[in-house]
PDB file of N, CA and C in Angstrom:
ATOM      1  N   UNK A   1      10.804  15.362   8.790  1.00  0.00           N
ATOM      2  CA  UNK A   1      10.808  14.944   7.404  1.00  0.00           C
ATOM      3  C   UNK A   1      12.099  14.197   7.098  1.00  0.00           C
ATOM      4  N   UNK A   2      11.994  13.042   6.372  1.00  0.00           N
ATOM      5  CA  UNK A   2      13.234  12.240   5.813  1.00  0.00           C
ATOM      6  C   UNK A   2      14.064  13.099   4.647  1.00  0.00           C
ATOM      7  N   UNK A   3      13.282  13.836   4.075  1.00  0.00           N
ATOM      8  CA  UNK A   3      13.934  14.634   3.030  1.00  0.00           C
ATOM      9  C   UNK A   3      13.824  13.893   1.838  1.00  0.00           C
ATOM     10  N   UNK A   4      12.566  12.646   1.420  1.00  0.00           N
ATOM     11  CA  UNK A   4      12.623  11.856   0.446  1.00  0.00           C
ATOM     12  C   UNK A   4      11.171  13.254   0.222  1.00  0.00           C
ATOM     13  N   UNK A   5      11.229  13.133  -1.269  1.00  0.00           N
ATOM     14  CA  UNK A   5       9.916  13.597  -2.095  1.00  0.00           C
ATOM     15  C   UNK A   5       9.300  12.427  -2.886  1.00  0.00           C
ATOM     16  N   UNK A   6       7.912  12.663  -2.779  1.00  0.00           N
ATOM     17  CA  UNK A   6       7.853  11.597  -3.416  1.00  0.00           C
ATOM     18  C   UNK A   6       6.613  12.583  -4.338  1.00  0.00           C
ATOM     19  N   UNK A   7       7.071  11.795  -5.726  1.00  0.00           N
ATOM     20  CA  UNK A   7       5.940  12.412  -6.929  1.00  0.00           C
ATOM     21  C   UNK A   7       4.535  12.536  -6.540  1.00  0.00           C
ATOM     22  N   UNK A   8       4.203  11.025  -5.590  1.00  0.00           N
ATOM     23  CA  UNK A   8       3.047  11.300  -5.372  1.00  0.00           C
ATOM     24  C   UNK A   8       2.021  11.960  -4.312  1.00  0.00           C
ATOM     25  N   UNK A   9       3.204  12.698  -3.598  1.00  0.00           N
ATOM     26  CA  UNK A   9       2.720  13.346  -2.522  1.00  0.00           C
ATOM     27  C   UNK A   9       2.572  11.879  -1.300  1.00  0.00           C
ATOM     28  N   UNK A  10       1.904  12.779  -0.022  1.00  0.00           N
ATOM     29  CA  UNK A  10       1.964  11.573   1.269  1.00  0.00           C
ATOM     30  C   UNK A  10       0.834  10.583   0.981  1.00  0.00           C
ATOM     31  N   UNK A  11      -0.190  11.054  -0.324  1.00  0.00           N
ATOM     32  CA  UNK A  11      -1.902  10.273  -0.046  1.00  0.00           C
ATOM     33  C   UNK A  11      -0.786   8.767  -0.443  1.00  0.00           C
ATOM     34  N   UNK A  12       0.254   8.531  -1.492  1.00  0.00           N
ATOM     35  CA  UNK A  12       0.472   6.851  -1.547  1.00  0.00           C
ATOM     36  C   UNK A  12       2.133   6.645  -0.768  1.00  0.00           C
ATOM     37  N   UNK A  13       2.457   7.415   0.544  1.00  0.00           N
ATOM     38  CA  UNK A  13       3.575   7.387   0.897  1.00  0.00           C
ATOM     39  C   UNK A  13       3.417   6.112   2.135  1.00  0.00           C
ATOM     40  N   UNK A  14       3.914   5.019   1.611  1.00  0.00           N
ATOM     41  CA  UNK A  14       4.029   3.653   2.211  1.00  0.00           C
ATOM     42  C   UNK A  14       4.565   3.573   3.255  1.00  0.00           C
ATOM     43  N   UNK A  15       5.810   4.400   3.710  1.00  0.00           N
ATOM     44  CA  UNK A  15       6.700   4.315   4.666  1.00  0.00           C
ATOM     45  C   UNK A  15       6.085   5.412   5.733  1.00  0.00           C
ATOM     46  N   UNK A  16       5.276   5.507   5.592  1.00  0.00           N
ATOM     47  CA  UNK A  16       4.616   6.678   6.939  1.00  0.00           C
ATOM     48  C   UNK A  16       4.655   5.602   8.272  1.00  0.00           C
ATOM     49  N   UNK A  17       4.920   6.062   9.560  1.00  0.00           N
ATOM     50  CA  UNK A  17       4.874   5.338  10.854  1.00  0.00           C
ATOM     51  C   UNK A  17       3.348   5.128  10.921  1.00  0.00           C
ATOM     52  N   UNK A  18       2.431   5.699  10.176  1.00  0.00           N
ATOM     53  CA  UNK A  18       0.741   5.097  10.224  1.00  0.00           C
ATOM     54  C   UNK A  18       0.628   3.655  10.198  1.00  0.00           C
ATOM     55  N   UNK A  19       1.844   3.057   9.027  1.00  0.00           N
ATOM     56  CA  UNK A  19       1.882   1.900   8.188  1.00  0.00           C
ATOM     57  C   UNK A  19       2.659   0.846   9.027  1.00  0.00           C
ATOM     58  N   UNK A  20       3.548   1.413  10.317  1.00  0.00           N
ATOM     59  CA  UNK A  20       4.244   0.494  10.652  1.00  0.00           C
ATOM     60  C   UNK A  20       3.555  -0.486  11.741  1.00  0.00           C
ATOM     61  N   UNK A  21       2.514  -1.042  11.994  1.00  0.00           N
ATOM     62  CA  UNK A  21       1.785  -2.172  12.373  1.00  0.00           C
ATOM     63  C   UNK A  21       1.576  -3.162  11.464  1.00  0.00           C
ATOM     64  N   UNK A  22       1.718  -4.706  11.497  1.00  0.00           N
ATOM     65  CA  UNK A  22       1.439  -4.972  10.562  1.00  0.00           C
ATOM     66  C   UNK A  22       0.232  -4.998  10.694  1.00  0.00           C
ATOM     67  N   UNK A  23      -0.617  -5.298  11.072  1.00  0.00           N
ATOM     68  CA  UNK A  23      -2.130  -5.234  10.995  1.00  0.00           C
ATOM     69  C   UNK A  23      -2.893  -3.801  10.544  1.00  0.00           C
ATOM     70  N   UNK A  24      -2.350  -3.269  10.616  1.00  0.00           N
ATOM     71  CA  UNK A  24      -2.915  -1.883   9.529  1.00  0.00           C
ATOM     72  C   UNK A  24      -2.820  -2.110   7.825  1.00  0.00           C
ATOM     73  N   UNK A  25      -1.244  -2.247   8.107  1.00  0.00           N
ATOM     74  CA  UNK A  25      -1.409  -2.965   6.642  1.00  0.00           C
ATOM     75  C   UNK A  25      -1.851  -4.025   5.733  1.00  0.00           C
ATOM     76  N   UNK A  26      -2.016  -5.102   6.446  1.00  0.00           N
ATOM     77  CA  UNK A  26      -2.390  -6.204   6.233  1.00  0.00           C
ATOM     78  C   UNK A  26      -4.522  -5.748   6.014  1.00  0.00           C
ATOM     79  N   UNK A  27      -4.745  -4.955   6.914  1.00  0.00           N
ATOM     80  CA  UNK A  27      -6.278  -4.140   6.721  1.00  0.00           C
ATOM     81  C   UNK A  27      -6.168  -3.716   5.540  1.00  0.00           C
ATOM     82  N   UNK A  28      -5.489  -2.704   5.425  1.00  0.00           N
ATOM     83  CA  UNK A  28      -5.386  -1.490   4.016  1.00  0.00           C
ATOM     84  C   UNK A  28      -5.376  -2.827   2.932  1.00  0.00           C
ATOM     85  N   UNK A  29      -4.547  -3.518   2.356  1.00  0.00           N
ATOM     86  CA  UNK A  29      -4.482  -4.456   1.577  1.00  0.00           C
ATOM     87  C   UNK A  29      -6.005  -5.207   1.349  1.00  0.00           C
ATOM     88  N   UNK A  30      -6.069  -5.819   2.393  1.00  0.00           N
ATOM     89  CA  UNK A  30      -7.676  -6.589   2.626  1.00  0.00           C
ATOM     90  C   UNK A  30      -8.450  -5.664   2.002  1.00  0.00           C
ATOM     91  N   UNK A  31      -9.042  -4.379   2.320  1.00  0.00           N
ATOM     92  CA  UNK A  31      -9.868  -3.739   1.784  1.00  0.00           C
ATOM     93  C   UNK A  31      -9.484  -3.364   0.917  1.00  0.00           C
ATOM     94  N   UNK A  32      -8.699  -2.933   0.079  1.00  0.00           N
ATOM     95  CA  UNK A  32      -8.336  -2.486  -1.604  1.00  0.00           C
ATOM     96  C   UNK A  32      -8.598  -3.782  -2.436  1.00  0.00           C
ATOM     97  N   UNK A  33      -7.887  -4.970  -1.698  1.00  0.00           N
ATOM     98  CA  UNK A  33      -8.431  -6.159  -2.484  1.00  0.00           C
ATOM     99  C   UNK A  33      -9.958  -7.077  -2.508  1.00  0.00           C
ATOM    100  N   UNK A  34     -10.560  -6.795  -2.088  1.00  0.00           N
ATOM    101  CA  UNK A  34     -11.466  -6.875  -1.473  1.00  0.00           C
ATOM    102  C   UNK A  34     -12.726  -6.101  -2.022  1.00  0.00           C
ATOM    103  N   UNK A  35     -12.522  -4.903  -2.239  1.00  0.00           N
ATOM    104  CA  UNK A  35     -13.101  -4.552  -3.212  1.00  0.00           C
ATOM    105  C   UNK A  35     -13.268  -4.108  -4.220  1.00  0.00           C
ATOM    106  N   UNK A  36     -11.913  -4.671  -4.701  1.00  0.00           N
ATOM    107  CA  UNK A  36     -11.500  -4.742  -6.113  1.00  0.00           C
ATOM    108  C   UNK A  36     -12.561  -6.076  -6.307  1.00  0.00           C
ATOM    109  N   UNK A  37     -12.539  -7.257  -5.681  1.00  0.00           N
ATOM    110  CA  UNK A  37     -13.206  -8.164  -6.077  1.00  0.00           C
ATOM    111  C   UNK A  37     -14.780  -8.090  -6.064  1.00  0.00           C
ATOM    112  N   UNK A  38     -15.057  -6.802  -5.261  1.00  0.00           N
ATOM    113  CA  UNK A  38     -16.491  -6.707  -5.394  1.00  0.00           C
ATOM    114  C   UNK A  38     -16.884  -5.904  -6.558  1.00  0.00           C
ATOM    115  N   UNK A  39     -16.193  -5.078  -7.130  1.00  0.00           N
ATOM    116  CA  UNK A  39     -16.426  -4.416  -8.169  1.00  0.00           C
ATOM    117  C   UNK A  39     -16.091  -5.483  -9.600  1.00  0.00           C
ATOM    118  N   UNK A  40     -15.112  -6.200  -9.344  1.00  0.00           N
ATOM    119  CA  UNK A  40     -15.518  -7.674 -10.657  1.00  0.00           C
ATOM    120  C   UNK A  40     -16.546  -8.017 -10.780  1.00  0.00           C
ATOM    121  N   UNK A  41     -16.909  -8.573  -9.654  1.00  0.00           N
ATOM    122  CA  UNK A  41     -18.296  -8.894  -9.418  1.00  0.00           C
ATOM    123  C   UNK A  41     -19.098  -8.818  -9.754  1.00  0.00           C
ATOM    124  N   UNK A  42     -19.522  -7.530  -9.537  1.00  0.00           N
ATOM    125  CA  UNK A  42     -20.379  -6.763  -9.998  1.00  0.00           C
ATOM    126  C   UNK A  42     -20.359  -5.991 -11.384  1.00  0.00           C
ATOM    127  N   UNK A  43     -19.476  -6.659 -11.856  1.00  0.00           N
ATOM    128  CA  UNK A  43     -18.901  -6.338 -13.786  1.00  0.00           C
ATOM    129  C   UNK A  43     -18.377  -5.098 -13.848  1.00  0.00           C
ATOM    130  N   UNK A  44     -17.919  -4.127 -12.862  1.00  0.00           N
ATOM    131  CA  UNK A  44     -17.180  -3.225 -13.249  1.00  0.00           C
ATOM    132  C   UNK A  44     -15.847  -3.430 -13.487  1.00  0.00           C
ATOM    133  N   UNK A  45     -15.672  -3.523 -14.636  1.00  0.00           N
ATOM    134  CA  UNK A  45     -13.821  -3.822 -14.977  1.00  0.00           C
ATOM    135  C   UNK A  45     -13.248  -2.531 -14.276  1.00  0.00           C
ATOM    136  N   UNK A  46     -13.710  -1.585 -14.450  1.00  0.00           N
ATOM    137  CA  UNK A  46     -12.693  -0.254 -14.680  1.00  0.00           C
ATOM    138  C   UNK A  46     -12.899   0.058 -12.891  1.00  0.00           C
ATOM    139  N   UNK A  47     -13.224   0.186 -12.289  1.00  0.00           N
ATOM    140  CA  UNK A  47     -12.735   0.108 -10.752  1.00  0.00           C
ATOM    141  C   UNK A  47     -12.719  -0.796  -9.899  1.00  0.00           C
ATOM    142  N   UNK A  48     -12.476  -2.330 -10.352  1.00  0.00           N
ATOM    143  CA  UNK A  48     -11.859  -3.129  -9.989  1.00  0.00           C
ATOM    144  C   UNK A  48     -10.889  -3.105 -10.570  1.00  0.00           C
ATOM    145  N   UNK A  49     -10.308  -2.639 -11.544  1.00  0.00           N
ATOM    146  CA  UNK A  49      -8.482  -2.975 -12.032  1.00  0.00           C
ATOM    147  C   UNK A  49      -7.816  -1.475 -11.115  1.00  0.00           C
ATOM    148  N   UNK A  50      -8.979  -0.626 -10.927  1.00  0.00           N
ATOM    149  CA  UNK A  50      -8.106   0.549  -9.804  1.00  0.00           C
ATOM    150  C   UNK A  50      -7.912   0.087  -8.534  1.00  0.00           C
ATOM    151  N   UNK A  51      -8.706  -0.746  -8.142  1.00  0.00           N
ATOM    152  CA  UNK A  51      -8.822  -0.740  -6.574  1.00  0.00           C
ATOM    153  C   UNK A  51      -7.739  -1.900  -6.585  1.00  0.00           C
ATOM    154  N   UNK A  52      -7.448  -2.983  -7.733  1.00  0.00           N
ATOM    155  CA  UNK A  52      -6.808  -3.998  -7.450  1.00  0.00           C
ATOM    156  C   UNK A  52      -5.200  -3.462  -7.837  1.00  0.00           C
ATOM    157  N   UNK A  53      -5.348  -2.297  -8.307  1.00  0.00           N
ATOM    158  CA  UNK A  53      -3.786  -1.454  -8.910  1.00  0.00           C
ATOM    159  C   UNK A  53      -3.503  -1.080  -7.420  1.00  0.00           C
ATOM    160  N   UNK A  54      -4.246  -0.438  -6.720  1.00  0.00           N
ATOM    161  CA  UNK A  54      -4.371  -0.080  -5.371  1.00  0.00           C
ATOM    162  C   UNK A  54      -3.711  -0.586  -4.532  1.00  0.00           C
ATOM    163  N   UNK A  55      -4.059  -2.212  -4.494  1.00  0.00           N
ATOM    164  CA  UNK A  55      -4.290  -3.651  -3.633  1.00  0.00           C
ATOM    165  C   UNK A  55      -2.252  -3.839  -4.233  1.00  0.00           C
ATOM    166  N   UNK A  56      -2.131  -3.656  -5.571  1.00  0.00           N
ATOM    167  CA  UNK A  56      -0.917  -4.060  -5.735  1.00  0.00           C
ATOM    168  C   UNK A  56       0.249  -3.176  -5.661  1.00  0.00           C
ATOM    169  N   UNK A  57      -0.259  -1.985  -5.820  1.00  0.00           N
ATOM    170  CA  UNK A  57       0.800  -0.874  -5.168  1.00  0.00           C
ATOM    171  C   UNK A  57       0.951  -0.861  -3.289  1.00  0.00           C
ATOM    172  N   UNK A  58       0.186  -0.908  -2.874  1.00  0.00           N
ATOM    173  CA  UNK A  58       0.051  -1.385  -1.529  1.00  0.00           C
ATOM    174  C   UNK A  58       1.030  -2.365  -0.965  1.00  0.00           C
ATOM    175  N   UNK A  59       0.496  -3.765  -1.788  1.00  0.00           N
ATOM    176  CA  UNK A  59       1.330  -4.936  -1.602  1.00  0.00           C
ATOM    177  C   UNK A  59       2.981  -4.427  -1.729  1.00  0.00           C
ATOM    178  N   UNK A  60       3.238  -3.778  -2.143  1.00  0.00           N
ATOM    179  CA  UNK A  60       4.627  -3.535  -3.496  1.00  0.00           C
ATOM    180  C   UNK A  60       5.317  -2.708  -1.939  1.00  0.00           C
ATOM    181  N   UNK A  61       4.943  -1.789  -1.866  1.00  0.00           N
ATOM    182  CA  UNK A  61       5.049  -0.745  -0.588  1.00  0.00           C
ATOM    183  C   UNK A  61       5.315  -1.042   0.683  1.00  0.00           C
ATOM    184  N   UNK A  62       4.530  -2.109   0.811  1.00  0.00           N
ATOM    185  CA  UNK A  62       4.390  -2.816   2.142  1.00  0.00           C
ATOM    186  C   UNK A  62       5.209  -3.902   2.788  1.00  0.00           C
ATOM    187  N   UNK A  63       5.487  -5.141   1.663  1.00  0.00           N
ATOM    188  CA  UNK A  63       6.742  -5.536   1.643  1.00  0.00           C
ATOM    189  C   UNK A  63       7.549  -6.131   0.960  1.00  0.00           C
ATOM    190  N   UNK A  64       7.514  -5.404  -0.331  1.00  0.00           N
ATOM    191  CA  UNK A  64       8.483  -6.088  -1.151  1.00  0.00           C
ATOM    192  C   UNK A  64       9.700  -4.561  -1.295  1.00  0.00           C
ATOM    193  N   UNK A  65       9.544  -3.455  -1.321  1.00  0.00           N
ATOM    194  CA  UNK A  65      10.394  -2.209  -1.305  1.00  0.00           C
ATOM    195  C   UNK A  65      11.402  -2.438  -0.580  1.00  0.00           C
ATOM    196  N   UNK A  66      12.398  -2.203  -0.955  1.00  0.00           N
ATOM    197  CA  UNK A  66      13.686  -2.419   0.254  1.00  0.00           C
ATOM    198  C   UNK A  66      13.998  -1.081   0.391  1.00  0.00           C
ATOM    199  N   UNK A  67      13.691  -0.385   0.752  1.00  0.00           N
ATOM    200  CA  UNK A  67      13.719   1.139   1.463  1.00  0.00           C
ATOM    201  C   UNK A  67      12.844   1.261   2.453  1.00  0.00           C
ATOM    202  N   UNK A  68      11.526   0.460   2.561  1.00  0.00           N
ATOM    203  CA  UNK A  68      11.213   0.698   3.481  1.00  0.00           C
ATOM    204  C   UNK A  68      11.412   0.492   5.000  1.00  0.00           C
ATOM    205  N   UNK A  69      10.937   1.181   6.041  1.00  0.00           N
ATOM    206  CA  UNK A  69      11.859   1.109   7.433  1.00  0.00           C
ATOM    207  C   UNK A  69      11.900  -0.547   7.827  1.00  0.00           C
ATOM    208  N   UNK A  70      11.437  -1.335   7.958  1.00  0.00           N
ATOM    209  CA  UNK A  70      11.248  -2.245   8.221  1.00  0.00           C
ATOM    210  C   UNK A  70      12.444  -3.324   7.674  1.00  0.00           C
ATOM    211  N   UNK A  71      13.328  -2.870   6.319  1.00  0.00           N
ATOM    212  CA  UNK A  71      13.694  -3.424   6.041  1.00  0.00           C
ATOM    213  C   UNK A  71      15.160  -2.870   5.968  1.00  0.00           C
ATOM    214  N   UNK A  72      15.584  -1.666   6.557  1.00  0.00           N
ATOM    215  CA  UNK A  72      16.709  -1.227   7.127  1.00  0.00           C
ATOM    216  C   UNK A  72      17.152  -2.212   8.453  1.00  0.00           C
ATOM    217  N   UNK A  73      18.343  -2.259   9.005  1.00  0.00           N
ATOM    218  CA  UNK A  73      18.614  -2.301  10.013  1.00  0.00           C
ATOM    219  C   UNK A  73      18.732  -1.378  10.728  1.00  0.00           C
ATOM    220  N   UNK A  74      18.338  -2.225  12.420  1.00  0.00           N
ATOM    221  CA  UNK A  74      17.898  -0.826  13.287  1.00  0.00           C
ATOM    222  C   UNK A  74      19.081  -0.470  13.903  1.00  0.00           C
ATOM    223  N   UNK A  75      19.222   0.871  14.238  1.00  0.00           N
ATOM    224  CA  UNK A  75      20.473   1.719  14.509  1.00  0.00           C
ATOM    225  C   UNK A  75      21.276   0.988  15.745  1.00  0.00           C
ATOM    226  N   UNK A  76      22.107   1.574  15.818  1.00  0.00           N
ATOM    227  CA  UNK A  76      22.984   0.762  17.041  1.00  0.00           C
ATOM    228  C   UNK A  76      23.026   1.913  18.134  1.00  0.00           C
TER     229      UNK A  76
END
């Protein structure tokens, strides 16, 4: 354990080594956005603005956070 808590528990913890491929993430993203747009689509406002809150917490996590590992330098 890093010893970070996070409010929301591990289900939205971005920095998990699950996440460190980019092609996992770049997946996870695709599908939150993705069907956020199928639920527009299909006129559901209200779980397309979740799945696309999803798509943008994701995005946010993935690489714009500067805490996450990726964006440390690596140890010497």
């Amino acid at each position: 354990m890093s010893g970070r808590q996070s409010p929301w528990g591990s289900m939205f913890d971005t920095r998990h080594e699950f996440f460190r491929p980019l092609w996992v993430r770049l997946l996870v993203l695709a599908v939150a956005g993705g069907w956020a747009g199928v639920e527009f689509w299909r006129g559901d406002l209200l779980w397309g603005v979740i799945f696309a809150v999803f798509a943008g917490m994701g995005f946010y996590g993935f690489f714009i956070d500067p805490k996450r590992p990726s964006a440390q330098p690596p140890p010497e």
